[in-house]
N, C-alpha and C. Protein backbone atom coordinates (compact mmCIF):
# COMPACT_ATOMS: atom_id res chain seq x y z
N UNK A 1 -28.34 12.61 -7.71
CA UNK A 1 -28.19 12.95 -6.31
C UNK A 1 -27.12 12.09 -5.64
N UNK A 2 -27.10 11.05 -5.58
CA UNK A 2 -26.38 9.94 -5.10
C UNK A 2 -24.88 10.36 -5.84
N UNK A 3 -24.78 10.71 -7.27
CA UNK A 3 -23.08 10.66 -7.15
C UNK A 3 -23.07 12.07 -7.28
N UNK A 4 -23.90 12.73 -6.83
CA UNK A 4 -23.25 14.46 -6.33
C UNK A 4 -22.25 13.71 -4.63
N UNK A 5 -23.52 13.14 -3.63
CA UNK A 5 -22.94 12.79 -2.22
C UNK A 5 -21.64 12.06 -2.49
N UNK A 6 -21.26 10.71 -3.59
CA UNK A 6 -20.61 10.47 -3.72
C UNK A 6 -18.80 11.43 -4.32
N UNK A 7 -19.35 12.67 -4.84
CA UNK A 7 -17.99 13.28 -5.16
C UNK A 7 -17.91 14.23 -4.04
N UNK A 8 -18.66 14.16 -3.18
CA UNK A 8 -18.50 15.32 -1.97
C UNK A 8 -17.71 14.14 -0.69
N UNK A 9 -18.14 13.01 -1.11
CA UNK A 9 -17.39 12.32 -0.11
C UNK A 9 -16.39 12.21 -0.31
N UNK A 10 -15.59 11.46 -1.66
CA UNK A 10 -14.70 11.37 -2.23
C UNK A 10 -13.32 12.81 -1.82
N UNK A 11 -14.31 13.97 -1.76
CA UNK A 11 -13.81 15.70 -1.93
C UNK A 11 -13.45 15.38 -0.64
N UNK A 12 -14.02 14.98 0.57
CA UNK A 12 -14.30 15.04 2.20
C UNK A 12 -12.70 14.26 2.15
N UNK A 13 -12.68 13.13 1.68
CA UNK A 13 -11.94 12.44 1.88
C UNK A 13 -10.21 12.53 1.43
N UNK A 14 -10.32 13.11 0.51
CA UNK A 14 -9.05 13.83 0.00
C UNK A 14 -8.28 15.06 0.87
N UNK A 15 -9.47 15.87 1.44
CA UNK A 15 -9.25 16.60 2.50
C UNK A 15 -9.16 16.07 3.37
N UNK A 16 -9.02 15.06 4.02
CA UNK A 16 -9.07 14.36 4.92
C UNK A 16 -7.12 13.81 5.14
N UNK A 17 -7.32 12.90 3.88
CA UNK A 17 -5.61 12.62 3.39
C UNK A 17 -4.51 13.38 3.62
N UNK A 18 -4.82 14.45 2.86
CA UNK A 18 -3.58 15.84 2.89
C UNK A 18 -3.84 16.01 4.01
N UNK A 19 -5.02 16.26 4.75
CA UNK A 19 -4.17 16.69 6.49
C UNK A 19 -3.35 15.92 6.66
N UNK A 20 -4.06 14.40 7.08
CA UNK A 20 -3.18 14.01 7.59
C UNK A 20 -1.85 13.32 7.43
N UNK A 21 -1.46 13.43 6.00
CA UNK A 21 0.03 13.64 5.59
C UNK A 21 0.28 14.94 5.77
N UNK A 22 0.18 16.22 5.79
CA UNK A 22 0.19 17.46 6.55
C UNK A 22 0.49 17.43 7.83
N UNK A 23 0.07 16.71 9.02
CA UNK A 23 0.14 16.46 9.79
C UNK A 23 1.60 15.75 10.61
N UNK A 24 1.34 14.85 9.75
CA UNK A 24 2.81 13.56 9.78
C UNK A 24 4.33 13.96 9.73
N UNK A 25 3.93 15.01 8.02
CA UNK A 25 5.40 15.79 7.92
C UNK A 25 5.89 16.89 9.07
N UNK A 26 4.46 17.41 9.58
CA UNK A 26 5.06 18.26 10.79
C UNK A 26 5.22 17.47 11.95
N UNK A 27 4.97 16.43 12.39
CA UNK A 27 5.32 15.50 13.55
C UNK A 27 6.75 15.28 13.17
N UNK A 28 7.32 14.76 12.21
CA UNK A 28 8.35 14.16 11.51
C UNK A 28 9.32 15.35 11.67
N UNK A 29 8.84 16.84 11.59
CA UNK A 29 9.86 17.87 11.45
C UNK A 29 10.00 18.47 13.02
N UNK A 30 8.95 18.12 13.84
CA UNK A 30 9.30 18.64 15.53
C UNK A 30 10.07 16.48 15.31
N UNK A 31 10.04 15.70 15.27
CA UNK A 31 10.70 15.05 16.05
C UNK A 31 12.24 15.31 15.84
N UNK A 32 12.54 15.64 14.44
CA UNK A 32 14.01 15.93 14.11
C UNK A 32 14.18 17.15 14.88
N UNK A 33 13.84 18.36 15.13
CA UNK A 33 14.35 19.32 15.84
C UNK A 33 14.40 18.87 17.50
N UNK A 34 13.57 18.31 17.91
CA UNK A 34 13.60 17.91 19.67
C UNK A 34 15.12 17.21 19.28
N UNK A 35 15.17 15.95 18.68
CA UNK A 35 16.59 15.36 19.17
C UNK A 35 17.66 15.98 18.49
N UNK A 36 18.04 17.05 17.35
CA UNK A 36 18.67 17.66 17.08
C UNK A 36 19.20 18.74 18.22
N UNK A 37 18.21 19.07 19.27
CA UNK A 37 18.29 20.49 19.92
C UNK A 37 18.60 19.78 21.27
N UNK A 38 18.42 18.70 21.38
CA UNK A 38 18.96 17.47 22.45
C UNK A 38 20.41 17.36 22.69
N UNK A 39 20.68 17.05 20.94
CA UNK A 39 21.72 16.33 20.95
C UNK A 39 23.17 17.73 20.95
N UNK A 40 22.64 18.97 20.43
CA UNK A 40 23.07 20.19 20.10
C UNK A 40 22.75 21.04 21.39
N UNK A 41 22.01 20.96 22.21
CA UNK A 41 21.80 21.70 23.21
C UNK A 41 21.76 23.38 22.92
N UNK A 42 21.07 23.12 21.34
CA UNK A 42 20.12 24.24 21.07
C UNK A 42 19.00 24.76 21.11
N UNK A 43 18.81 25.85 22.25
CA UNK A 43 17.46 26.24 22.56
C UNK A 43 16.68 26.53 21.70
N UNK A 44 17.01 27.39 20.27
CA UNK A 44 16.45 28.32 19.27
C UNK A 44 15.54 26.91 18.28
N UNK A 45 16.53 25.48 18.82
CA UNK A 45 15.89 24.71 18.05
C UNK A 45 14.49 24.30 18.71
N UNK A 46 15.19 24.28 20.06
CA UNK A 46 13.89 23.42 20.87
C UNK A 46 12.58 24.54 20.82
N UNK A 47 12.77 25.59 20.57
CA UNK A 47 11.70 26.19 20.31
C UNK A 47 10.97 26.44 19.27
N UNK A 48 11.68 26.16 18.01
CA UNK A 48 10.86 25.12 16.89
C UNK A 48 9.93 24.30 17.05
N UNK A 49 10.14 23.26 18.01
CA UNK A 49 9.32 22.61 18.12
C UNK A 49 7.76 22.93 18.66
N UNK A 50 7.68 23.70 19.64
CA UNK A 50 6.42 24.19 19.97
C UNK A 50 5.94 25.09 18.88
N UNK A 51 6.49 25.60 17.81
CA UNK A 51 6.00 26.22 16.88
C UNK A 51 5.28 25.10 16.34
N UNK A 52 6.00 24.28 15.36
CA UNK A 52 5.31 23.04 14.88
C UNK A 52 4.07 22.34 16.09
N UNK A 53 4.11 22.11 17.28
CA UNK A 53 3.39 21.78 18.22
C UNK A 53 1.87 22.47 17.77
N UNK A 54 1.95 24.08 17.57
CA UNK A 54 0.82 24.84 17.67
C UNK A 54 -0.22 24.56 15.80
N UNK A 55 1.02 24.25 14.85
CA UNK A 55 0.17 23.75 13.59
C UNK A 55 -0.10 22.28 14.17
N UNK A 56 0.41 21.52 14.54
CA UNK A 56 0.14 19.93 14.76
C UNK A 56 -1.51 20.12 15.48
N UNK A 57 -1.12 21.14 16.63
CA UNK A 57 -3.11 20.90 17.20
C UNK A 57 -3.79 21.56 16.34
N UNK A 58 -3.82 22.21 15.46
CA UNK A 58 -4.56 23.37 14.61
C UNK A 58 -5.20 22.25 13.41
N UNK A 59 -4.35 21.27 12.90
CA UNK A 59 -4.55 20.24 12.26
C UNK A 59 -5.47 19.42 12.88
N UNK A 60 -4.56 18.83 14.56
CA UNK A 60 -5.61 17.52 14.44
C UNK A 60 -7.13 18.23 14.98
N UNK A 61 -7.72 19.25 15.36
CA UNK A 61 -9.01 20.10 15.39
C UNK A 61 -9.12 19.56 13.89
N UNK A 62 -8.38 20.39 13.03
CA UNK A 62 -9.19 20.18 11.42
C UNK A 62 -9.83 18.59 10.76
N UNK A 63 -8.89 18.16 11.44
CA UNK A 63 -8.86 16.68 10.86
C UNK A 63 -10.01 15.82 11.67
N UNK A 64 -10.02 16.45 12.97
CA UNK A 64 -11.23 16.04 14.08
C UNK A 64 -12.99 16.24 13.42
N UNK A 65 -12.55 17.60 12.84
CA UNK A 65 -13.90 18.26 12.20
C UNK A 65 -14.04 17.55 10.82
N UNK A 66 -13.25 17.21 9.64
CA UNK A 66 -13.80 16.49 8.31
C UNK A 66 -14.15 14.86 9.00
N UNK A 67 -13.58 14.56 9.80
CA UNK A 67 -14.05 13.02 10.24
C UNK A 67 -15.88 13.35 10.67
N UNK A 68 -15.82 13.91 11.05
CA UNK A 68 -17.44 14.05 11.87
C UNK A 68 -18.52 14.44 10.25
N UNK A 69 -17.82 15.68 9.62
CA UNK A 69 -18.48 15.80 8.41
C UNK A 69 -18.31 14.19 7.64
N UNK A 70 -17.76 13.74 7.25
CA UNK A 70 -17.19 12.83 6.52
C UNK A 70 -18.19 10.90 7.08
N UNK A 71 -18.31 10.98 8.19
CA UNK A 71 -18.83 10.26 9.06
C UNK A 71 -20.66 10.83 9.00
N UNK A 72 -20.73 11.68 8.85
CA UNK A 72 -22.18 12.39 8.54
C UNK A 72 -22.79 12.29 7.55
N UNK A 73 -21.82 12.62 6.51
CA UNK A 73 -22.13 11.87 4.91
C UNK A 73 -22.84 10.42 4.65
């Protein structure tokens, strides 16, 4: 019983990771388009960014929800 909870945590926790390197690379890819579309005074870019904006909250919800599972464990 104990190392079933233990590989479900372990599982929790890996899912946990990849978000939030998932997360990071899309922060990392709206910050290069904001000052690219700054510095270029390209709209098509700056609106990249709210694309990435809408996975970034979709994530941190996900990442909000394995902490609580993960924390429950």
């Amino acid at each position: 019983m104990a190392e079933h909870l233990l590989k479900r945590f372990d599982e929790e926790l890996n899912k946990l990771r990849y978000s939030i390197l998932k997360m990071g690379t899309l922060v990392q890819h709206q910050i290069e388009h904001a000052v690219s579309s700054l510095i270029n005074n390209n709209i098509d870019e700056a609106k990249l960014v709210n694309v990435f904006e809408l996975e970034v909250d979709k994530l941190d919800n996900k990442i909000g929800k394995l902490g609580l599972r993960i924390f429950a464990l």
